[in-house]
Protein backbone atom coordinates (compact mmCIF):
# COMPACT_ATOMS: atom_id res chain seq x y z
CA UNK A 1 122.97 78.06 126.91
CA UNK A 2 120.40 78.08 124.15
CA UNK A 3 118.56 75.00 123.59
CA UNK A 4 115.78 73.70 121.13
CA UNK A 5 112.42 72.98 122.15
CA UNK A 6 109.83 70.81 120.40
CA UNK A 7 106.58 73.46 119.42
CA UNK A 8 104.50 70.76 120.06
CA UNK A 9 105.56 70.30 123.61
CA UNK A 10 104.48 71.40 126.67
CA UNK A 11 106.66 74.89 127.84
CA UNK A 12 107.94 74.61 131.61
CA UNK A 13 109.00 78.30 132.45
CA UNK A 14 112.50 78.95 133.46
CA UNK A 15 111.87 82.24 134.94
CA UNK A 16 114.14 83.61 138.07
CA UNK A 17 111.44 85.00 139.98
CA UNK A 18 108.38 83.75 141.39
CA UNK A 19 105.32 86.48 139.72
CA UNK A 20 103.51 87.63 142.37
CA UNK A 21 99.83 87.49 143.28
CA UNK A 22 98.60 91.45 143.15
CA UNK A 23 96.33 93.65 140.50
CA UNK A 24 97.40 94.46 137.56
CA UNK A 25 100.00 97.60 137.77
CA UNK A 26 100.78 98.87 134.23
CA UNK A 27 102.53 101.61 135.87
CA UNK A 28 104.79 99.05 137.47
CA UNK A 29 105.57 97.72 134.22
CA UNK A 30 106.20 100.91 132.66
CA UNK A 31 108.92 102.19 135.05
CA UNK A 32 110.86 99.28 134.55
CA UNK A 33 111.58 100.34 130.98
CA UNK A 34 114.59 102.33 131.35
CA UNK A 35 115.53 104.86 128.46
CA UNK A 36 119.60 104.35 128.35
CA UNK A 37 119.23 100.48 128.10
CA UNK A 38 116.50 101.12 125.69
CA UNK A 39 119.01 103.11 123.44
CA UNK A 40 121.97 101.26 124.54
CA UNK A 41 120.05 98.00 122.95
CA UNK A 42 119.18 99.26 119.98
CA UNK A 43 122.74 100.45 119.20
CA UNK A 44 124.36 97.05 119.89
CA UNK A 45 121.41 95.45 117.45
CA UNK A 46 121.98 97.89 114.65
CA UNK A 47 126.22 97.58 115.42
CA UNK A 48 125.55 93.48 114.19
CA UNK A 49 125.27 93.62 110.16
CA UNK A 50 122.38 91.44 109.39
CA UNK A 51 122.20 92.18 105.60
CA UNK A 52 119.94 89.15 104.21
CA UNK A 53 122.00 87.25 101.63
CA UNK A 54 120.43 84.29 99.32
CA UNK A 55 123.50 82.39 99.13
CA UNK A 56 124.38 82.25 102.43
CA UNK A 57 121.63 83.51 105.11
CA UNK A 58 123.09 86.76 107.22
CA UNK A 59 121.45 87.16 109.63
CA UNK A 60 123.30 84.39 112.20
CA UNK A 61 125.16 86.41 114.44
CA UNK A 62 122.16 88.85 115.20
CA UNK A 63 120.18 86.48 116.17
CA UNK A 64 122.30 84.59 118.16
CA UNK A 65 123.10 87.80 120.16
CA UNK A 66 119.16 88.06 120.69
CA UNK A 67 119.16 84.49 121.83
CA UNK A 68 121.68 85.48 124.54
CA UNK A 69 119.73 88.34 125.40
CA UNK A 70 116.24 86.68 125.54
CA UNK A 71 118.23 83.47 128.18
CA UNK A 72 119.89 86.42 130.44
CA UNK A 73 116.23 87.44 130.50
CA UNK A 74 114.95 84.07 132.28
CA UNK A 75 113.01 83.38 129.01
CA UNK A 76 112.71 79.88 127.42
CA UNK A 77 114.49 80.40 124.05
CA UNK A 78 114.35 78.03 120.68
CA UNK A 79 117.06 78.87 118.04
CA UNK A 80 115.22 77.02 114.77
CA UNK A 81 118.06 77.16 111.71
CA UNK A 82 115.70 78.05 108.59
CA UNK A 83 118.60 78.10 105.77
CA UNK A 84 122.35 77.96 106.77
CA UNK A 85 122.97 81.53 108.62
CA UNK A 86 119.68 82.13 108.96
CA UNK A 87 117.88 81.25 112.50
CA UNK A 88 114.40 82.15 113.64
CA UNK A 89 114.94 82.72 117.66
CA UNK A 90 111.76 82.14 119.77
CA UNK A 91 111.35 83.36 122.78
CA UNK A 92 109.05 82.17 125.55
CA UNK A 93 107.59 83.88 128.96
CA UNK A 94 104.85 81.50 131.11
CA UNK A 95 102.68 83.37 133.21
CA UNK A 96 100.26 82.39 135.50
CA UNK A 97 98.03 78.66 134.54
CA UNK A 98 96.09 78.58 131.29
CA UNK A 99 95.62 81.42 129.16
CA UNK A 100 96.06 83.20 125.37
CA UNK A 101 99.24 83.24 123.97
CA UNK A 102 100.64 87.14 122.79
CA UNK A 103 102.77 87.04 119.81
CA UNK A 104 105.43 89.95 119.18
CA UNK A 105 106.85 89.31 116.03
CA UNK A 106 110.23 91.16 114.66
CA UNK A 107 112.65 90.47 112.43
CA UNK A 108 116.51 90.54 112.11
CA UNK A 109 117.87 91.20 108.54
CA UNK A 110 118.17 94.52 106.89
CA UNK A 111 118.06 95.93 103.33
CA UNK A 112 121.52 96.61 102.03
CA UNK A 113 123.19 99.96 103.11
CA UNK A 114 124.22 100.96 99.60
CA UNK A 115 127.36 103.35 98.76
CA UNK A 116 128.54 103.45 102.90
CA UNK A 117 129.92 106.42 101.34
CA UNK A 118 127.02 108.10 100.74
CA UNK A 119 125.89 108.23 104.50
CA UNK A 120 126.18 111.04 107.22
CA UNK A 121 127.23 108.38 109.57
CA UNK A 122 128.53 104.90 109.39
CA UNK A 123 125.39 102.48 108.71
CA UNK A 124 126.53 100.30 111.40
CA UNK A 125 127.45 102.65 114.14
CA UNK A 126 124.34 103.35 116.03
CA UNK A 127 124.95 107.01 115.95
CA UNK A 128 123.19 108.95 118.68
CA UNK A 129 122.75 112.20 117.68
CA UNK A 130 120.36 114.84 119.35
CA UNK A 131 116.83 113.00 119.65
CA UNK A 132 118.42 110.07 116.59
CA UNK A 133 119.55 106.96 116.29
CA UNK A 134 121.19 106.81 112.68
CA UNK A 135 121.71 103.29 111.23
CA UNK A 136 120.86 101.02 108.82
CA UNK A 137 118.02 98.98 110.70
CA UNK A 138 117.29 101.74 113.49
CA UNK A 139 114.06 102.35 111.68
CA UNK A 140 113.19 98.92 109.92
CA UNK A 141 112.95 97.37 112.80
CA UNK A 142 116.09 96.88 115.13
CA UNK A 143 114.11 99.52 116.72
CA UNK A 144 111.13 97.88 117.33
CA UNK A 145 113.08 94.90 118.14
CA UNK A 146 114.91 96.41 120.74
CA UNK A 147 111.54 97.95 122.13
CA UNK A 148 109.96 94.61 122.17
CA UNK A 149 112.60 93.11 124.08
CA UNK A 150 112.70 95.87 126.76
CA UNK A 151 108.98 95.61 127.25
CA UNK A 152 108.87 91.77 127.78
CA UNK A 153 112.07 92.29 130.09
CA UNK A 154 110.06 94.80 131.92
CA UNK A 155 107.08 92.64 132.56
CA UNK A 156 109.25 89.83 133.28
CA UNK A 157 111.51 91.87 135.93
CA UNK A 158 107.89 93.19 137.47
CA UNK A 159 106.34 90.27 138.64
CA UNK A 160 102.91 91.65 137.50
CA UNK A 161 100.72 88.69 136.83
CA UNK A 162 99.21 87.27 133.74
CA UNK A 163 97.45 84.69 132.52
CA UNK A 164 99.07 82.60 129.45
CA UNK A 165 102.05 83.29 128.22
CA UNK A 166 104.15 85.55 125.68
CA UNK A 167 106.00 84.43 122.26
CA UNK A 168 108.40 86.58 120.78
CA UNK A 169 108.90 85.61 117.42
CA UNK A 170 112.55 87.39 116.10
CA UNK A 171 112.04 85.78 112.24
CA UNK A 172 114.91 86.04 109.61
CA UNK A 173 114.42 87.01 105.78
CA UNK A 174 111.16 89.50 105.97
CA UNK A 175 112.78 91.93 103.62
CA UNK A 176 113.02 88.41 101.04
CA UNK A 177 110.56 85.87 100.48
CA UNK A 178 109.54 86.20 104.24
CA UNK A 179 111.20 82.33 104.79
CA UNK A 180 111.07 82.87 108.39
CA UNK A 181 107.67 82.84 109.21
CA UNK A 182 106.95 80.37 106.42
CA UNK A 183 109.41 78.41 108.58
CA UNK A 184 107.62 79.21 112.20
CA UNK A 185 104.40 78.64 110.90
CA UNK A 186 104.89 74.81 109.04
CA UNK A 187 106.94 74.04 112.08
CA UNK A 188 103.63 74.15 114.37
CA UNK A 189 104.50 77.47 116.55
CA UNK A 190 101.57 79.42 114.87
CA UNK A 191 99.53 76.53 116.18
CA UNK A 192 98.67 78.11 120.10
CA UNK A 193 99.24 81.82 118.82
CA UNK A 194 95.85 83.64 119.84
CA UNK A 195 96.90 87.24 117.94
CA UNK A 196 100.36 88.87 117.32
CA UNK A 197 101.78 92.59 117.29
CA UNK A 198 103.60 92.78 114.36
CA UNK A 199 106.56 95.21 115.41
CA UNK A 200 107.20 97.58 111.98
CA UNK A 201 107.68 101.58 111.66
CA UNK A 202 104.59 102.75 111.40
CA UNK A 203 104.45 106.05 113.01
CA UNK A 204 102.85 104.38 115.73
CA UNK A 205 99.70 103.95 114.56
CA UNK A 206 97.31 101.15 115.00
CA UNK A 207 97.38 99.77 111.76
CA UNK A 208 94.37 96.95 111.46
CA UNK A 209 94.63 96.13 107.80
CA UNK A 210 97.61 96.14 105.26
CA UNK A 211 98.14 95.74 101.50
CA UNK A 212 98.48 92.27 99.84
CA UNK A 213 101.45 91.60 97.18
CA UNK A 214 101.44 89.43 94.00
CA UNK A 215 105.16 89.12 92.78
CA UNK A 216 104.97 88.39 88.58
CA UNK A 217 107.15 87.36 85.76
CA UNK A 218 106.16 87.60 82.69
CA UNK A 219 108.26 86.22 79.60
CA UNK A 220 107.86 86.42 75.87
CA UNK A 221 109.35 84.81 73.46
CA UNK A 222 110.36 84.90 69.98
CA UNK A 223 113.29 84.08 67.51
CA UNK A 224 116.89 85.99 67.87
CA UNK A 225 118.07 87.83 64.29
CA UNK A 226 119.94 90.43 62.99
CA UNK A 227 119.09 94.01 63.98
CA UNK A 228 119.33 94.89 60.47
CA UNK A 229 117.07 91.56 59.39
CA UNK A 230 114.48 91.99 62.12
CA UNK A 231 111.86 89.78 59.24
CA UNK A 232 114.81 86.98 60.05
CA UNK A 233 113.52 86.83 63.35
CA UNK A 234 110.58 87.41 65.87
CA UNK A 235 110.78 90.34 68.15
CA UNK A 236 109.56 89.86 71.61
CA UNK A 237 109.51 93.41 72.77
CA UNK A 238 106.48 94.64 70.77
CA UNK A 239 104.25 92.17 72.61
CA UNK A 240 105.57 92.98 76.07
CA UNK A 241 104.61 96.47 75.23
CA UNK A 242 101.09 95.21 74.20
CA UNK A 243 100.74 92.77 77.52
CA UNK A 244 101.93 96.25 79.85
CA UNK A 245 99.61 98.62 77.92
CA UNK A 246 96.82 95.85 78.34
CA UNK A 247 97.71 95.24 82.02
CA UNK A 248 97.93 99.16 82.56
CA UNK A 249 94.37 99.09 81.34
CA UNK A 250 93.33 96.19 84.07
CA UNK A 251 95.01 98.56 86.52
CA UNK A 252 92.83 101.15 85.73
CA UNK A 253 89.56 99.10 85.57
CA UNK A 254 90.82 97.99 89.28
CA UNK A 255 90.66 101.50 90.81
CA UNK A 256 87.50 102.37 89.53
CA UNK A 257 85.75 99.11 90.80
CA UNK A 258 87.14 99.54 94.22
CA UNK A 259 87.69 102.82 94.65
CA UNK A 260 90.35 104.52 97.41
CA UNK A 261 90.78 102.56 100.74
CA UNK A 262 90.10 104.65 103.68
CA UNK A 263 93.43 103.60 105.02
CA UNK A 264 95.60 101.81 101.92
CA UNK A 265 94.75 104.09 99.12
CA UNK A 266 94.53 102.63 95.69
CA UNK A 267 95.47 99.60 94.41
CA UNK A 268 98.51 98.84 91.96
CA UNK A 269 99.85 96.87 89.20
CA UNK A 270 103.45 98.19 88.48
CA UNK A 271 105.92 97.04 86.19
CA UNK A 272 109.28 97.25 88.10
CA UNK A 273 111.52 95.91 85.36
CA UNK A 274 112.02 95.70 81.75
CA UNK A 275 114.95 93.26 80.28
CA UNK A 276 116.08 91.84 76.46
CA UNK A 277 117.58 89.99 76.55
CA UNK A 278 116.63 87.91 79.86
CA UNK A 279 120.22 85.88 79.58
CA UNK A 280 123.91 87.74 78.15
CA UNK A 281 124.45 91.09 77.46
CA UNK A 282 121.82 93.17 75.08
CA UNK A 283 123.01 94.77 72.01
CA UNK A 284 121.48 97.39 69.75
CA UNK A 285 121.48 95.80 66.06
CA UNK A 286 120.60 92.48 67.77
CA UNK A 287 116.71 91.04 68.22
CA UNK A 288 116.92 89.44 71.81
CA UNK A 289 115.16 85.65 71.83
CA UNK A 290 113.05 86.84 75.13
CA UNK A 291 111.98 89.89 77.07
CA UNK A 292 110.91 89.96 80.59
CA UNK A 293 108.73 92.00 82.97
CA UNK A 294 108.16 91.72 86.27
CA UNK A 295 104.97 93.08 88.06
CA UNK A 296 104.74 94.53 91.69
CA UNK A 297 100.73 94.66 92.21
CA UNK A 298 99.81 95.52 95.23
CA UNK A 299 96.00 94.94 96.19
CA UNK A 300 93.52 96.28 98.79
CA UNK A 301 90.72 94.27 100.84
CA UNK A 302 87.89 93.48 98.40
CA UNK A 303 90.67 91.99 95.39
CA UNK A 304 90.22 88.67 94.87
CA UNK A 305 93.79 87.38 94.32
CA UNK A 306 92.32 84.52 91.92
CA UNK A 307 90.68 86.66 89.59
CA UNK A 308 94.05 88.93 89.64
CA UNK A 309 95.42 85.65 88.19
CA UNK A 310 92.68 84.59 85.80
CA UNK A 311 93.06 88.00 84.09
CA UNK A 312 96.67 88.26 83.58
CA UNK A 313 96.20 85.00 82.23
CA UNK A 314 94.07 85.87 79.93
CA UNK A 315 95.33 88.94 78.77
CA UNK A 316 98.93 86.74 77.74
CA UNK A 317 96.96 83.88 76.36
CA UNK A 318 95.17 86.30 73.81
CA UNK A 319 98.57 88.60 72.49
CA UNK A 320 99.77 84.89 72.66
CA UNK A 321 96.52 84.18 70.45
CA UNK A 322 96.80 87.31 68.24
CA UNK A 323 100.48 86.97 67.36
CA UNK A 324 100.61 83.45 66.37
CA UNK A 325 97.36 83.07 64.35
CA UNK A 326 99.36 86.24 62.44
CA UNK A 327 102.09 84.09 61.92
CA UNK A 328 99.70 81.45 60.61
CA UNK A 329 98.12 83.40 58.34
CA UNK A 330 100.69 86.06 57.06
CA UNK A 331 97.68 88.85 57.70
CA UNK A 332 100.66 91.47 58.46
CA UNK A 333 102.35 92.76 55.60
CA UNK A 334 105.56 92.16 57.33
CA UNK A 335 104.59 88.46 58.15
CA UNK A 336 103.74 87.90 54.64
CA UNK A 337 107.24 89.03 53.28
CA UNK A 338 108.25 86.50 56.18
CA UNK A 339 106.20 83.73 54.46
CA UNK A 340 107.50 84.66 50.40
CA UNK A 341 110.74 84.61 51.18
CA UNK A 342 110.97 81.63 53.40
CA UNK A 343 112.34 82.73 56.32
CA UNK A 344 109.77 81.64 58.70
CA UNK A 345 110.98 78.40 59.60
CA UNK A 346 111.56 78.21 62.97
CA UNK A 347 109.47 81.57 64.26
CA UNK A 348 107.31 81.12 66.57
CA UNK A 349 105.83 83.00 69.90
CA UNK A 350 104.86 82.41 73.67
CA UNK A 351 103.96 84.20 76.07
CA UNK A 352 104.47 83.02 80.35
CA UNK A 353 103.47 83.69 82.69
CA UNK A 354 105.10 83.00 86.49
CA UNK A 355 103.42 83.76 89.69
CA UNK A 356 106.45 83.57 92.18
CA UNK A 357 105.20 85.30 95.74
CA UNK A 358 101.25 85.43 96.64
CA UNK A 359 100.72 87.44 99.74
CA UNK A 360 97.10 88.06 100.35
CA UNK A 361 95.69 91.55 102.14
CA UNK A 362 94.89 91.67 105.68
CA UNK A 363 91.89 93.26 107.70
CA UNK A 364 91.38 92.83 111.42
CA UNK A 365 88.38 93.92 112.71
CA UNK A 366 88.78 96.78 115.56
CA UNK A 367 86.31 94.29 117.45
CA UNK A 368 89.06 91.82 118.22
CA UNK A 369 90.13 91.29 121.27
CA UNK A 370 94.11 92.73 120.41
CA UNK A 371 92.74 95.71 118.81
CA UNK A 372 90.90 96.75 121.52
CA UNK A 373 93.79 96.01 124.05
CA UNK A 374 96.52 97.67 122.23
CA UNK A 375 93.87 101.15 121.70
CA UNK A 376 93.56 100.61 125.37
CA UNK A 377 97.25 100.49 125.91
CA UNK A 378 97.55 103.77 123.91
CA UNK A 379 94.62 105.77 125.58
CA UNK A 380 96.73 104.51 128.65
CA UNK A 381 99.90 105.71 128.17
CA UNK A 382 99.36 108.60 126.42
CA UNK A 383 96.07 109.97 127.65
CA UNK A 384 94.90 110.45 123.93
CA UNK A 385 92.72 107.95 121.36
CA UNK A 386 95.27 105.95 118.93
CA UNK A 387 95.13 106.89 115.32
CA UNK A 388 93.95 103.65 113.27
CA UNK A 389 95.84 103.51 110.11
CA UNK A 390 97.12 100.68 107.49
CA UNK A 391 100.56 99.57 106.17
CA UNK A 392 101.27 100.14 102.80
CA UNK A 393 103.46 97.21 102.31
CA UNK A 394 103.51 93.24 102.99
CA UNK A 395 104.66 92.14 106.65
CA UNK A 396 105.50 88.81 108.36
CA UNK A 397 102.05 89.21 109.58
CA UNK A 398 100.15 88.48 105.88
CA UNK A 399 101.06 84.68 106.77
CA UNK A 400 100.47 84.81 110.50
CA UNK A 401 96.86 85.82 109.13
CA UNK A 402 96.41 83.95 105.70
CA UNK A 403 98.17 80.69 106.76
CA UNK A 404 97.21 80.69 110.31
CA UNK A 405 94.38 82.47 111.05
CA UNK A 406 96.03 85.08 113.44
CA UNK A 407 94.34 88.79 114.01
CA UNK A 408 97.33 91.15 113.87
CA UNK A 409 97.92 94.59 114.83
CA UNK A 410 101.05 96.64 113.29
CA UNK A 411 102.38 99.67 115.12
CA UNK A 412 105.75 100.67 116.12
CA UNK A 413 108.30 103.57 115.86
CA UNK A 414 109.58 105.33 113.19
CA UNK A 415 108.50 107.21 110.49
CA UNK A 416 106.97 105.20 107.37
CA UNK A 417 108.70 106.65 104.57
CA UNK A 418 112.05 106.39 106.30
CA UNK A 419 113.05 102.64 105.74
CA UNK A 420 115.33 101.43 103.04
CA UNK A 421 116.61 104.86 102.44
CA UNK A 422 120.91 106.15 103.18
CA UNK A 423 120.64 107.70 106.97
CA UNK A 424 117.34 106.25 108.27
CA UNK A 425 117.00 106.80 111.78
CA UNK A 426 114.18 106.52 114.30
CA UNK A 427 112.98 108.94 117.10
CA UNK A 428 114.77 108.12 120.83
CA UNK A 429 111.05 109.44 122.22
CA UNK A 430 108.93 107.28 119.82
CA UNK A 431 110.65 104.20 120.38
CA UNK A 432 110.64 104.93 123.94
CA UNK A 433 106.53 105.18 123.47
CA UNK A 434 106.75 101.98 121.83
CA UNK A 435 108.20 99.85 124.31
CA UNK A 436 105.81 101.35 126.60
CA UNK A 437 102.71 100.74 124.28
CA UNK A 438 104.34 97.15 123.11
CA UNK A 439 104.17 96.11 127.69
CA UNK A 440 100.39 97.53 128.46
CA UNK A 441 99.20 96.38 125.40
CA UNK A 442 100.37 92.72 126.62
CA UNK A 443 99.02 93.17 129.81
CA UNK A 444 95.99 94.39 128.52
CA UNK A 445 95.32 91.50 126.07
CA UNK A 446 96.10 88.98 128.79
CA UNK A 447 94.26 90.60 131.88
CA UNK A 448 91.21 90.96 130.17
């Protein structure tokens, strides 16, 4: 039965077994996690479509199948509904008295699979082929999910103490507007979270620091005519062109100040997408009333997300300056022909901008206490030193920091360029690793 539990409430354990009082044993842990139920796991996740829909969530029955899953585990489990079909699941394990609390955060929905007919293999099989899973999700991050799960079950099943407790956070609508953790966060279960592993493919690397994301519209407008009596009208493409080319140059201005990230590379402002009109169909010997942009800029520690804002601001508010004192004044020959003949009544020009998504960059020091446990982990189990890297896109785990004040570390299996692309699979031997690294690195952050 799963049940809903106040965040703000004490959490009495509902675990099977009694854990019992010995040294720490990763090696205990680690044979617990058993390869076939690994894979087996990740094939039932990927086999649930969780496709993340606006109008009407998607990602229900997933996580209502990891709800089971994390209750057959002994686990105390919170199903929180953040938008009709779309549930955050919480898990909870107690261990031993007072302690920090671990965070594993994953999420269920998936980018859309496309053409199905364009894949090798059904998106929602959970092929297994040679040293693959193929599916939509395998890589981004049913995956990781699935290794998450395993390495809590092995800990669990163990009886290896710790101090504290564990929270895995399984979060709906990352690929989105990231509503989930919004959700977990102003719902006070961010409030006891000491520092989270943020399970994403990321070649498993140790990824202390990842790229921040403004999301922009930008909208000019002007006066609809004939394509054939443009002077009838105002055209708002021109200045769009103007506001990109002077944007481009803010771009540029960007890279030289800050240079190349060590582990992020440069940053970006990219224009993603170009449309006249915004509203109805476009056609050629018609002026559209508006034309629309929208930005992707993507920013690296050391941009100041206000001043981001302040200058695209001020780059609209002078081509909105420029244009209309031209109107005014009829300084253009074509504006004056405008102003002989009459036909300016009702021309005018503006220029919006809309800031819809502000996800600032992260850094976490390699000083904190989970970066050091999860490199620990990794010299651990594989006998070598962990290669520190950074992610090159937004995660759950820009809030978990920004809103919350959370140090996070992002690794997990799968290869980075991989998601979002027809046939993306993830290694059987790297998410095996994973599930591994995900249990000492647990232990190691709540031994210490």
């Amino acid at each position: 039965m799963v049940f809903t539990l106040s965040p703000y409430l004490p959490i009495t354990p509902s675990l099977s077994h009694q854990i019992a009082e010995e040294p720490l044993k990763i090696d205990q842990v680690i044979k617990g996690i058993k390869r076939d139920e690994l894979l087996k796991l990740t094939q039932e996740l990927i086999r649930v479509p969780s496709v993340r829909c606006e109008d009407r969530g998607g990602e229900g029955k997933v996580a209502l199948f990891v709800a089971r899953h994390l209750e057959e585990m002994g686990l105390d489990v919170v199903v929180e509904e953040v938008e009709p079909g779309s549930p955050n699941v919480i898990g909870i394990l107690q261990g031993q008295g007072e302690g920090s609390c671990l965070m594993f955060e994953c999420h269920t929905d998936v980018v859309t699979e496309g053409d199905p007919s364009e894949w090798k293999y059904d998106p929602y099989e959970g092929k297994l082929i040679g040293n693959r899973i193929y599916g939509r999700g395998a890589c981004d991050t049913k995956g990781n999910l699935a290794a998450a799960l395993k390495a809590v079950e092995a800990i669990c099943r163990s009886g290896v103490p710790f101090k504290g407790k564990i929270l895995l956070g399984i979060l709906v609508d990352e690929e989105g507007l990231m509503r989930g953790v919004k959700h977990f966060i102003r719902h006070g279960w961010a409030n006891h979270v000491n520092a989270a592993i943020i399970c994403e493919p990321v070649d498993n690397h140790l990824c202390i620091t990842q790229k921040g994301a403004l999301r922009v519209e930008l909208i000019t407008t002007g006066k609809m005519s004939h394509g054939a009596m443009p002077l009838a009208g105002f055209n708002p493409i021109p200045p769009m062109v103007s506001i990109l080319q002077k944007i481009k140059h803010l771009e540029e201005e960007e890279i030289e100040r800050l240079g190349k990230d060590s582990f992020l590379g440069y940053p970006s402002i990219t224009p993603t997408v170009l449309q006249a009109p915004v509203k109805g169909e476009p056609q050629l010997n018609v002026v559209p009333y508006q034309c629309r942009a929208l930005l992707d800029i993507r920013t690296i520690p050391g941009q100041s997300h206000e001043a981001l804002k302040k200058q695209l601001e001020d780059i609209l508010k002078e081509e909105e300056r420029v244009v209309c004192e031209s109107l005014r004044s009829g300084s253009l020959r074509e504006i004056r022909e405008i102003l002989e003949k009459g036909l300016s009544k009702g021309i005018s020009f503006e220029a919006q901008l809309n800031i819809f998504e502000d996800r600032p960059w992260t850094k976490t020091s390699k000083e904190e206490p989970i970066v050091q446990a999860v490199a620990k982990a990794y010299q651990s189990i594989t006998g070598g030193e962990p290669v520190y890297d950074g992610v090159p896109g937004a995660t759950d785990g820009t809030f978990l920091t920004a809103w919350a004040g959370i140090p996070i570390v992002t690794i997990g299996a799968g290869k980075r360029m991989v998601p979002h692309q027809k046939d993306e699979w993830v290694s059987i031997e790297d998410l095996c690793l994973t599930a591994k690294l995900y249990a000492a690195s647990a232990l190691e952050f709540l031994t210490r």
